[in-house]
Protein backbone atom coordinates (compact mmCIF):
# COMPACT_ATOMS: atom_id res chain seq x y z
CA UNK A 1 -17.65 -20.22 -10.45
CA UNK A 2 -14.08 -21.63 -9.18
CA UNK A 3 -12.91 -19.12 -6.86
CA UNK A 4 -9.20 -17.58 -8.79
CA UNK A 5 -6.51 -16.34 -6.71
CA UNK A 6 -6.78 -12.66 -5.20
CA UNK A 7 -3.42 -10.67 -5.57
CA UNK A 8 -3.22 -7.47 -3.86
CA UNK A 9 -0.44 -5.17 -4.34
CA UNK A 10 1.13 -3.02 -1.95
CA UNK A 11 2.46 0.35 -3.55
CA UNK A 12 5.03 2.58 -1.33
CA UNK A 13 8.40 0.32 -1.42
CA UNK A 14 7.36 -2.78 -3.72
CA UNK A 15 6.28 -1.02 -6.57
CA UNK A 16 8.16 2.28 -6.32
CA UNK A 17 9.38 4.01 -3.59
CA UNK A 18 8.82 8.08 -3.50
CA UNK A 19 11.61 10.47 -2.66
CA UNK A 20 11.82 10.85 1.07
CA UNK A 21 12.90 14.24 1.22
CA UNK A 22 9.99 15.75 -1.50
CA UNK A 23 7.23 14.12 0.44
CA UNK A 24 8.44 15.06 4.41
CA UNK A 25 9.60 18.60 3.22
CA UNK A 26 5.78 19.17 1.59
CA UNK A 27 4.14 17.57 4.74
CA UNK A 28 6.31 19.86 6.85
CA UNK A 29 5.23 23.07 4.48
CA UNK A 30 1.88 22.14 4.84
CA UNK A 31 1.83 21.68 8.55
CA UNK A 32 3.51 25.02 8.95
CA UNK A 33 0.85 26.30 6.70
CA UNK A 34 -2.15 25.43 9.01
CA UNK A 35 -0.53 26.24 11.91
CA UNK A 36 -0.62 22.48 13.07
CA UNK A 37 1.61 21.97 16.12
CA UNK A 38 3.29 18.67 15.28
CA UNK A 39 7.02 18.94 15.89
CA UNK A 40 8.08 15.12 15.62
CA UNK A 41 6.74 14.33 11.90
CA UNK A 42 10.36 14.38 10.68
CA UNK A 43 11.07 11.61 12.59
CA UNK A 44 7.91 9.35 12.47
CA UNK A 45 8.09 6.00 11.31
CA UNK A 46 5.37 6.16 7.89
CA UNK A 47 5.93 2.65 5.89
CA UNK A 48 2.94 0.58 6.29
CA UNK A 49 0.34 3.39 7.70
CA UNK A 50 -2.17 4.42 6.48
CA UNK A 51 -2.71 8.02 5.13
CA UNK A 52 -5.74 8.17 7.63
CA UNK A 53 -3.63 7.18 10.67
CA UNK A 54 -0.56 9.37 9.80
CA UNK A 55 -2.55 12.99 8.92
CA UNK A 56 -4.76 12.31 12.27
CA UNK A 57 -1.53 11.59 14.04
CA UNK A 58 -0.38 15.04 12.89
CA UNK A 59 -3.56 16.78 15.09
CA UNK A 60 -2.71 15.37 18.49
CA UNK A 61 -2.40 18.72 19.86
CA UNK A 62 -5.18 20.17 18.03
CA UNK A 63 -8.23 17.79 19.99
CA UNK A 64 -7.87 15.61 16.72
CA UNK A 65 -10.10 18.28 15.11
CA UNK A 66 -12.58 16.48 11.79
CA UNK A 67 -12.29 19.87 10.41
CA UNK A 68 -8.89 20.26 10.43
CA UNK A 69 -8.23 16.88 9.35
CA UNK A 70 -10.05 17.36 5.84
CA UNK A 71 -8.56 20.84 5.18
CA UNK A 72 -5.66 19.08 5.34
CA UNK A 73 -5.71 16.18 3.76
CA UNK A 74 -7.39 18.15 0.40
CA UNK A 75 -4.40 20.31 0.90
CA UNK A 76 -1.98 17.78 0.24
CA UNK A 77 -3.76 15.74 -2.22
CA UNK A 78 -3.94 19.56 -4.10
CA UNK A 79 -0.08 19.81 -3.57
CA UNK A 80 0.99 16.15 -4.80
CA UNK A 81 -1.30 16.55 -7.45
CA UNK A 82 1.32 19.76 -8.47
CA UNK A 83 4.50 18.96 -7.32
CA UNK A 84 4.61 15.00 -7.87
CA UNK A 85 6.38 13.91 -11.01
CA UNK A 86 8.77 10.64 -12.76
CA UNK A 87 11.61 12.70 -11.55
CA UNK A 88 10.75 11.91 -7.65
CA UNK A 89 9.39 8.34 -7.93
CA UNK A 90 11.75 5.27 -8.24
CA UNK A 91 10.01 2.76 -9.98
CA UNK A 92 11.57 -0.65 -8.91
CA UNK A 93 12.51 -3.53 -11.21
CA UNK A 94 10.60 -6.43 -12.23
CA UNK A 95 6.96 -4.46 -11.28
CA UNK A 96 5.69 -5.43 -14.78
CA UNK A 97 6.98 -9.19 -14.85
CA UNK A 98 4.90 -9.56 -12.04
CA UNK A 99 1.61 -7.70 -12.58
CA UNK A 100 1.86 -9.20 -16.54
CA UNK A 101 2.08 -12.47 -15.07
CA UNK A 102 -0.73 -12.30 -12.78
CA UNK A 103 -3.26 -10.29 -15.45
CA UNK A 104 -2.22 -13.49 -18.06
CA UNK A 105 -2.63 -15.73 -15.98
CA UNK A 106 -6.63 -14.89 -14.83
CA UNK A 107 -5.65 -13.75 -11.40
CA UNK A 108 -7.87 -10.67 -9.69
CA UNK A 109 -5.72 -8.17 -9.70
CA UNK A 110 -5.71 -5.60 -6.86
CA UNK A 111 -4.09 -2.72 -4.69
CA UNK A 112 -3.93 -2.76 -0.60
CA UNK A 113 -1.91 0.48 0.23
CA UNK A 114 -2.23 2.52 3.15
CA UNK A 115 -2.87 5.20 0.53
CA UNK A 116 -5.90 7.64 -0.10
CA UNK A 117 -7.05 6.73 -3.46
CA UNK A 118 -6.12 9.67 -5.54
CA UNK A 119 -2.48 9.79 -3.71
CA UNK A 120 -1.97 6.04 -5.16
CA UNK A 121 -3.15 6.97 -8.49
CA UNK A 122 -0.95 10.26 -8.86
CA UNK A 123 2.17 7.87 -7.38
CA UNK A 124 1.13 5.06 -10.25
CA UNK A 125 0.82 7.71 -12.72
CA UNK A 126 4.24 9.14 -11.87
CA UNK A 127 5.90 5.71 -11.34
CA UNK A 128 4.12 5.04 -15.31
CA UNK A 129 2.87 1.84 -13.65
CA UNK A 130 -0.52 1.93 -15.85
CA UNK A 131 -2.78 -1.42 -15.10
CA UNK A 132 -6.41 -1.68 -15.09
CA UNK A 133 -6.73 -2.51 -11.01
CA UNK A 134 -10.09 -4.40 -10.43
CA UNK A 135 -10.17 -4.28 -6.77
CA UNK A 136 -8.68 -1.23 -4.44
CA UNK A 137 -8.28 -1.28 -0.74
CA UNK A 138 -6.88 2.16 0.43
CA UNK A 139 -6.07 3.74 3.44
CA UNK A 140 -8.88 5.96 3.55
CA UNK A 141 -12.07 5.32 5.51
CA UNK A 142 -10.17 3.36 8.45
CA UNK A 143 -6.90 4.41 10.23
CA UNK A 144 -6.32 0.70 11.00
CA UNK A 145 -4.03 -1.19 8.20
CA UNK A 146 -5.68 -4.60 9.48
CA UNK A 147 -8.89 -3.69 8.30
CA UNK A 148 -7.74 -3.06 4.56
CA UNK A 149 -8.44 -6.91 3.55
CA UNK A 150 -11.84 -6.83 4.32
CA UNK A 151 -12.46 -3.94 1.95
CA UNK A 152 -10.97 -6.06 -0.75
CA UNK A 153 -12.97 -8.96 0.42
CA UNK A 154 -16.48 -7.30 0.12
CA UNK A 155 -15.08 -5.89 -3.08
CA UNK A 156 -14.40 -9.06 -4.27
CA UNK A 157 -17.74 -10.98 -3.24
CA UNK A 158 -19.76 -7.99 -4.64
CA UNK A 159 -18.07 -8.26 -8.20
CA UNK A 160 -17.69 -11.54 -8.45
CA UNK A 161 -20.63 -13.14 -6.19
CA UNK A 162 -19.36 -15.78 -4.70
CA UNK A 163 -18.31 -15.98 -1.43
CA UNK A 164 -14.43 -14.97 -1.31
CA UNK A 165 -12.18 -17.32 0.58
CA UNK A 166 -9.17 -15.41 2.44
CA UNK A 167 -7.08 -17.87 2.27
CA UNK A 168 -7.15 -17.41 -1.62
CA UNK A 169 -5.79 -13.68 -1.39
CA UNK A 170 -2.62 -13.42 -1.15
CA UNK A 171 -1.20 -9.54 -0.01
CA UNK A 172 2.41 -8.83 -1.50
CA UNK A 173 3.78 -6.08 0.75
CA UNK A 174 7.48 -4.81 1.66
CA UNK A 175 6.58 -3.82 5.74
CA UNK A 176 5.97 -5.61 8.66
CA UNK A 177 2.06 -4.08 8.63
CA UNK A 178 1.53 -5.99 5.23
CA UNK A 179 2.48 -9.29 7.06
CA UNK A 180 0.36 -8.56 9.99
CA UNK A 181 -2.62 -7.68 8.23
CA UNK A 182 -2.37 -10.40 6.25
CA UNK A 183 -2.45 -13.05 9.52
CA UNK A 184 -5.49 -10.53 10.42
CA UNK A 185 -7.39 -11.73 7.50
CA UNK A 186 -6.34 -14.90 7.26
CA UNK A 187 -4.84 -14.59 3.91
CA UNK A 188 -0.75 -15.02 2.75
CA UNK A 189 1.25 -12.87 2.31
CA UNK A 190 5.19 -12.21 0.19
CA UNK A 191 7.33 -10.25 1.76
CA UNK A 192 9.48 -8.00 -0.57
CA UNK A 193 12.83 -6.83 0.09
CA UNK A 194 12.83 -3.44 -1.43
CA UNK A 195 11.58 -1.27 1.31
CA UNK A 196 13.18 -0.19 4.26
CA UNK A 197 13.06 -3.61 6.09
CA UNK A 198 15.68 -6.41 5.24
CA UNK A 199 14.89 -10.26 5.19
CA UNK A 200 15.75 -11.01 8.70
CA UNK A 201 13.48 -8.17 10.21
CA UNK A 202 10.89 -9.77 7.91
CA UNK A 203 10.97 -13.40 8.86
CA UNK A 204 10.56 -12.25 12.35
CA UNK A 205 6.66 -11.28 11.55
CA UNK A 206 6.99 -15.09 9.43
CA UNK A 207 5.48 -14.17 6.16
CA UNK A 208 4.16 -17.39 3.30
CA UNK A 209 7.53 -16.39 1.57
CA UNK A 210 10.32 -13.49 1.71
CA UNK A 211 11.64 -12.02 -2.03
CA UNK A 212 14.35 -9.81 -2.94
CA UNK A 213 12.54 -8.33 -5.89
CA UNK A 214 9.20 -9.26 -8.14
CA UNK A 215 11.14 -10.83 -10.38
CA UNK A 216 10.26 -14.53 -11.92
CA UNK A 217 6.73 -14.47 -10.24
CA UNK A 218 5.81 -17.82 -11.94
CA UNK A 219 8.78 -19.20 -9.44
CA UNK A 220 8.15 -17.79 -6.58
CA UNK A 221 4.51 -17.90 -6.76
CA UNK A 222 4.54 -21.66 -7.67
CA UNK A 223 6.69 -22.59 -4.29
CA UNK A 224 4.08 -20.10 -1.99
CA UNK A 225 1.49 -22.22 -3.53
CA UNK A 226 2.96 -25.73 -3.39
CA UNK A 227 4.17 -24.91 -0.06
């Protein structure tokens, strides 16, 4: 079969962006709440990590404990699952005019997010971003953000069987991490302007193509492709 295009999604700042102060307030609860001696999680940098790299960042002090790690990570899932509603997530423009595009249009549709699985749906759900996502890559069995596309990649050549060409995915991301795990993989990669990071500290990491919002995919998408 022809091999379609791949389009992985990145969630946290290019589809909606979740209240700052809710989710470091209940990460600074629950650290309290185990007794996990992490002073400086206020001020870590999180956009583009994975959950798995930023909870076992949280047990430096504590010998990186496996234990530890799980309790805590069900604890917050537990909490989000409670606390996490449309109030707290910004959902940003345009998300549909893209994802509509790319589901007409017989493109694979899929998520790469440094997410655990059930924190991306419960964002989704609260963001009312409701699309049938065949292919998920989460931040969940690998602390590394670089090794995200070959999850989708296996994904893809188990589902499909064929053999998936990287260079046919193309990850659309708002951080630095999405860019360089992207180059990682060998696939592209659209750089959205609706995180934290601008276009100039974007083009540094030289992304396929730099956008201010998901707007007029059929444009944007054309030029990445004809480029």
């Amino acid at each position: 079969m022809r091999h379609p295009w791949v389009i992985l999604l990145d969630i946290d700042g290019t589809m909606l962006t979740v209240d700052r102060g809710f989710n470091r307030a209940m990460l600074r609860e629950l650290l309290d709440e185990h007794s996990i001696n992490y002073p400086d999680m206020e001020n870590d940098a999180f956009s583009g990590r994975t959950d798995h790299d930023i909870f076992t960042s949280f047990l430096v002090n504590h010998d990186y404990d496996e234990n530890l790690y799980h309790t805590f990570k069900s604890a917050y899932l537990s909490e989000l699952e409670n606390r996490l509603n449309e109030t707290l997530v910004h959902r940003h423009k345009y998300v549909d005019d893209a994802i509509n595009y790319f589901t007409d249009n017989n493109f694979v549709n899929g998520l790469l997010t440094g997410n655990y699985p059930e924190a991306a749906q419960l964002k989704l759900n609260a963001g009312k971003i409701d699309y049938d996502f065949s292919i998920g890559a989460f931040g969940e069995k690998d602390r590394d953000r670089n090794r995200l596309p070959m999850i989708a990649i296996d994904q893809v050549r188990e589902q499909m069987g064929i053999e998936p060409d990287p260079s046919l995915f193309v990850i659309i991301g708002d951080t630095p991490r999405d860019i360089l795990c992207a180059k990682h993989a060998g696939m592209r990669c659209i750089s959205v302007t609706t995180g934290k990071y601008g276009r100039d500290e974007l083009a540094k990491h030289d992304p396929d193509f730099i956008i201010d919002d998901l707007s007029e995919p059929e444009k944007w998408f054309a030029e990445l492709t004809s480029g």
